[in-house]
N, C-alpha and C. Protein backbone atom coordinates (compact mmCIF):
# COMPACT_ATOMS: atom_id res chain seq x y z
N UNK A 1 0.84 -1.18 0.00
CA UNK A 1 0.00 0.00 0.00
C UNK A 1 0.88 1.24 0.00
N UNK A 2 0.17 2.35 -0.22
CA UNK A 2 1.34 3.77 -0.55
C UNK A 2 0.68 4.54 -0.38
N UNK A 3 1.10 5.46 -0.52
CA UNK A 3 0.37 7.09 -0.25
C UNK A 3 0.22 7.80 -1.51
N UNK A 4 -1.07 8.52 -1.40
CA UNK A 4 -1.60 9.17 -2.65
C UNK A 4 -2.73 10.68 -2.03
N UNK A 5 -3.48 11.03 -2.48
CA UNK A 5 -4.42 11.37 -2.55
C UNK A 5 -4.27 12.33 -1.49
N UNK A 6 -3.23 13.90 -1.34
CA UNK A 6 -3.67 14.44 -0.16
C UNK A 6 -2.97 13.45 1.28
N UNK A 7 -1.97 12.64 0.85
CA UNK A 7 -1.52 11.47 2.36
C UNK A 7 -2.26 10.59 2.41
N UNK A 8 -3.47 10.38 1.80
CA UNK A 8 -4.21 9.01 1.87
C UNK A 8 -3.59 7.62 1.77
N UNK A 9 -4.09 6.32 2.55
CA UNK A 9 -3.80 5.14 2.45
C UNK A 9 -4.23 4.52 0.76
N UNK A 10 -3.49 4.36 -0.05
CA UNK A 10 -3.80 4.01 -1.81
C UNK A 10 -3.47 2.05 -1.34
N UNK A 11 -4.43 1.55 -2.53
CA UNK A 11 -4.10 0.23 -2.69
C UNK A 11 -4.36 -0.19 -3.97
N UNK A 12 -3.51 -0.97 -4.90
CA UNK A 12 -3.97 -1.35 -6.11
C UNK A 12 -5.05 -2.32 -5.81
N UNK A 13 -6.45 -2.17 -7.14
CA UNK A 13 -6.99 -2.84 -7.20
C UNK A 13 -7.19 -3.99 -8.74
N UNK A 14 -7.53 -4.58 -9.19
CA UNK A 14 -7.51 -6.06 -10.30
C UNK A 14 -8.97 -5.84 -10.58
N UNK A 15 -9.23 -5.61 -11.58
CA UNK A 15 -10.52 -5.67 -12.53
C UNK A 15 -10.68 -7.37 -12.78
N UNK A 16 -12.03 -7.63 -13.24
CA UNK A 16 -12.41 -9.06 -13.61
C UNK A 16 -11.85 -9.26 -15.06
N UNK A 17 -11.54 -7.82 -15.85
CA UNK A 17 -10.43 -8.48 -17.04
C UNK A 17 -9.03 -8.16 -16.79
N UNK A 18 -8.90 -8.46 -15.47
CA UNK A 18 -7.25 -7.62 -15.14
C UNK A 18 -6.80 -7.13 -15.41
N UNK A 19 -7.15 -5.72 -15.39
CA UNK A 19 -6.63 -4.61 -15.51
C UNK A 19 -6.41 -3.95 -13.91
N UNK A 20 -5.91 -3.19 -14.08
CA UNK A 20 -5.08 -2.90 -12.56
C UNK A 20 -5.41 -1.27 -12.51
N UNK A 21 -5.59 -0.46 -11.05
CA UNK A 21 -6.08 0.26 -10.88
C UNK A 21 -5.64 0.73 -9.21
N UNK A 22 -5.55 2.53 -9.06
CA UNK A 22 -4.95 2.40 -7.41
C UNK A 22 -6.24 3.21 -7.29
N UNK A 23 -6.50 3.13 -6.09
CA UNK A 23 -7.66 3.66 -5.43
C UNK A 23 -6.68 4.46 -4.15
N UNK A 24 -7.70 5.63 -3.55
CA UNK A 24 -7.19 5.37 -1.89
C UNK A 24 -8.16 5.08 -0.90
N UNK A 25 -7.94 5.29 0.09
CA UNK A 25 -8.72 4.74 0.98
C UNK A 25 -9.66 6.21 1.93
N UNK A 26 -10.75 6.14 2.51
CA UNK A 26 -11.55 7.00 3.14
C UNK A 26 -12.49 6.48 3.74
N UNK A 27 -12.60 6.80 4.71
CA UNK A 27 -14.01 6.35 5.79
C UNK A 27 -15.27 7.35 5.77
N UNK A 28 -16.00 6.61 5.48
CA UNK A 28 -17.68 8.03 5.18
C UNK A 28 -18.40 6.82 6.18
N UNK A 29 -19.14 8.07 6.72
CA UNK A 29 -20.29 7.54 7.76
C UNK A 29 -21.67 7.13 6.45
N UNK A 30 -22.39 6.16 6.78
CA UNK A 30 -23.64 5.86 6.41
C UNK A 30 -24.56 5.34 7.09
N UNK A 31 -25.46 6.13 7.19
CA UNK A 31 -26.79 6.14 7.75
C UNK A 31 -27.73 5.13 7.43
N UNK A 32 -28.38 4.17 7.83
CA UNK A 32 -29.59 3.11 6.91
C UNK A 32 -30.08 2.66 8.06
N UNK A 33 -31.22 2.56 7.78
CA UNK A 33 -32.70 2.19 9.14
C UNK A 33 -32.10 2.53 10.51
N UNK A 34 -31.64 4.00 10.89
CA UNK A 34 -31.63 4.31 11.79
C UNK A 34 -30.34 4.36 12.96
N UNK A 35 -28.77 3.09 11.93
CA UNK A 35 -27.85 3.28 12.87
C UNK A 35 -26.90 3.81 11.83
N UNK A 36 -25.46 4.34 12.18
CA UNK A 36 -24.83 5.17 12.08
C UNK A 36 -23.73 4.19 12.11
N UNK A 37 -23.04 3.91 10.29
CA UNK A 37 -21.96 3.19 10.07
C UNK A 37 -20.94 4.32 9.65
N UNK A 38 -19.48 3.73 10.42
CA UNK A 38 -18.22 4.40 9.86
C UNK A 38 -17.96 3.20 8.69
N UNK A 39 -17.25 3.36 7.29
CA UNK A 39 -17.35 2.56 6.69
C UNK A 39 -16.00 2.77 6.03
N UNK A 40 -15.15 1.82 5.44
CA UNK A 40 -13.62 2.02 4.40
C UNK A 40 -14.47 2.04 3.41
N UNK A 41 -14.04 2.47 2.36
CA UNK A 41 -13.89 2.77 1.15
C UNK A 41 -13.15 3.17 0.46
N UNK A 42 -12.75 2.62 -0.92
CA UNK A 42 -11.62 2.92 -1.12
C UNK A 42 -12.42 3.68 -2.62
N UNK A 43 -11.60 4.89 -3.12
CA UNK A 43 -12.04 5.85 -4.10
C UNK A 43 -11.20 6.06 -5.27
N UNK A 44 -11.31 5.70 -6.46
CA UNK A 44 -10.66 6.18 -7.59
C UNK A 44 -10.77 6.86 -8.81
N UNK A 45 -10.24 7.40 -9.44
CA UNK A 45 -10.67 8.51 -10.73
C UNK A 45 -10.46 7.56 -12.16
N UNK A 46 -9.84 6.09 -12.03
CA UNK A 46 -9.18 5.62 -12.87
C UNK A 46 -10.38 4.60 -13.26
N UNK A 47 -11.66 4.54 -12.75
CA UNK A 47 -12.31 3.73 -13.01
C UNK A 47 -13.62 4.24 -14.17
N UNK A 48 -14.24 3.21 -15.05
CA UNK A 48 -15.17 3.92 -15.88
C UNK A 48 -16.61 4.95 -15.17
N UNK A 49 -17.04 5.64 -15.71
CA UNK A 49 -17.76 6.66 -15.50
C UNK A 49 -19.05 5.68 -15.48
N UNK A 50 -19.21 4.91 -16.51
CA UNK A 50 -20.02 4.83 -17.34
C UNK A 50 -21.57 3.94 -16.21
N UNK A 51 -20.63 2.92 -15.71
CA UNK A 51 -21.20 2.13 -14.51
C UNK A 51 -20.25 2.09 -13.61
N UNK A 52 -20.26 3.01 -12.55
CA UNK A 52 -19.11 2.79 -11.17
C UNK A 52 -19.38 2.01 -10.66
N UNK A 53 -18.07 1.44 -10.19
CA UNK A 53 -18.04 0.23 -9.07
C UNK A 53 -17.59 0.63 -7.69
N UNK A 54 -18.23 0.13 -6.58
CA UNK A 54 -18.40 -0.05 -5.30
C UNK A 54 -17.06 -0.71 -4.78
N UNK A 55 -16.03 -0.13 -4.10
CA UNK A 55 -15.44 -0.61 -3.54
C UNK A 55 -15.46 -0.27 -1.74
N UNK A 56 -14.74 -1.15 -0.70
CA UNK A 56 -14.71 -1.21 0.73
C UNK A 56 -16.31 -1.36 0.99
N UNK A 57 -16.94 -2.83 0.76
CA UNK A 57 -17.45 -3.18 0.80
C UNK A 57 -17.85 -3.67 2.48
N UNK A 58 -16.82 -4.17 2.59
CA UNK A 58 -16.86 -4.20 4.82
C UNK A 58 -17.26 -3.65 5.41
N UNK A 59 -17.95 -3.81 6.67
CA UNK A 59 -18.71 -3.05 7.62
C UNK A 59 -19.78 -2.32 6.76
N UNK A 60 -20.57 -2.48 5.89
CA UNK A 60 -21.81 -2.18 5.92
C UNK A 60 -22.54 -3.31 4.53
N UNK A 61 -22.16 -2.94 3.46
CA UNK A 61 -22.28 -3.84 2.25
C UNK A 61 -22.63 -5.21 2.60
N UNK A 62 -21.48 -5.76 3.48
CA UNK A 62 -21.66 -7.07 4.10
C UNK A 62 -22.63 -7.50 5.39
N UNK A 63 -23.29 -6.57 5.23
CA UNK A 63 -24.44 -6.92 6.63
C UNK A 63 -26.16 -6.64 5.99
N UNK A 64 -25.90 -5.90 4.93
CA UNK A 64 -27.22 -5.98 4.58
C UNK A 64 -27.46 -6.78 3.00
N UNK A 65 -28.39 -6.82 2.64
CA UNK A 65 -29.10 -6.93 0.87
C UNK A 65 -28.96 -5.79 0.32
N UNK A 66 -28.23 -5.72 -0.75
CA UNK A 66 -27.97 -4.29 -1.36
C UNK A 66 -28.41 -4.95 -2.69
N UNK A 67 -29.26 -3.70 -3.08
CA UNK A 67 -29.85 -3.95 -4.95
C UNK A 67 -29.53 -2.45 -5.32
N UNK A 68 -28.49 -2.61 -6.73
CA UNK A 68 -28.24 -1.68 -7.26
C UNK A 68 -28.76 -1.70 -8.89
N UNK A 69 -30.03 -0.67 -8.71
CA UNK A 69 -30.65 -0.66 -10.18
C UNK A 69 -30.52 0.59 -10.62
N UNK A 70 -29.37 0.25 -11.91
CA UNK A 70 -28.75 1.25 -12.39
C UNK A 70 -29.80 1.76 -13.68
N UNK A 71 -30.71 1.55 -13.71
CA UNK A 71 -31.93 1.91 -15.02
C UNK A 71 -32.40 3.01 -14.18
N UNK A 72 -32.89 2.38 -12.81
CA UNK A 72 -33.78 3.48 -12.14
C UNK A 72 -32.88 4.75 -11.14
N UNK A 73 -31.72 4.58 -10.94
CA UNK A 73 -30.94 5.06 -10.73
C UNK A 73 -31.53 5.13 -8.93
N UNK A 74 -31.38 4.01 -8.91
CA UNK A 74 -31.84 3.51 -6.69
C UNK A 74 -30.85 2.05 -6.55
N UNK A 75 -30.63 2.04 -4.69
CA UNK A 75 -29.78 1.36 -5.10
C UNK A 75 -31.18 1.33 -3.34
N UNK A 76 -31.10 0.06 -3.45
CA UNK A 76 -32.18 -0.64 -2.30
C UNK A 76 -31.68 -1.02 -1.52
N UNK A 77 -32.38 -0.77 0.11
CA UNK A 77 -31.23 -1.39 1.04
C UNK A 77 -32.17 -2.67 1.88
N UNK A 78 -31.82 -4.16 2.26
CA UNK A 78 -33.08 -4.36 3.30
C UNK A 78 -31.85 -4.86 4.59
């Protein structure tokens, strides 16, 4: 891991056609049915516009059902 972004924690990430990519890292609070998650995430400029992908998936992603409908532009939480 390395530093990027303003001193941020950076980590390369591997696409499903391997292609390679650095992100850095940031914690954002998120709010959903009422409790209050600190969450990693990691953020990059190097990725397509077109359909973004979700990275630092831990501590919140992984505790609920997430539906992301990119037609209607909602992403559902249960």
């Amino acid at each position: 891991m390395g530093s990027s972004k303003k001193g941020k924690e950076t980590r390369e990430f591997t696409t499903a056609n391997q292609g390679k990519f650095i992100a850095y890292k940031e914690i954002l609070t998120l709010m959903a049915c009422g409790k209050v998650y600190d969450c990693p995430f990691y953020i990059s400029s190097e990725l397509p516009r077109i359909t973004p992908i979700i990275l630092g998936q831990e501590g919140f992603f992984n505790n609920f059902k997430i539906t992301f409908d990119l037609k209607e532009r909602q992403i559902i939480i249960v």
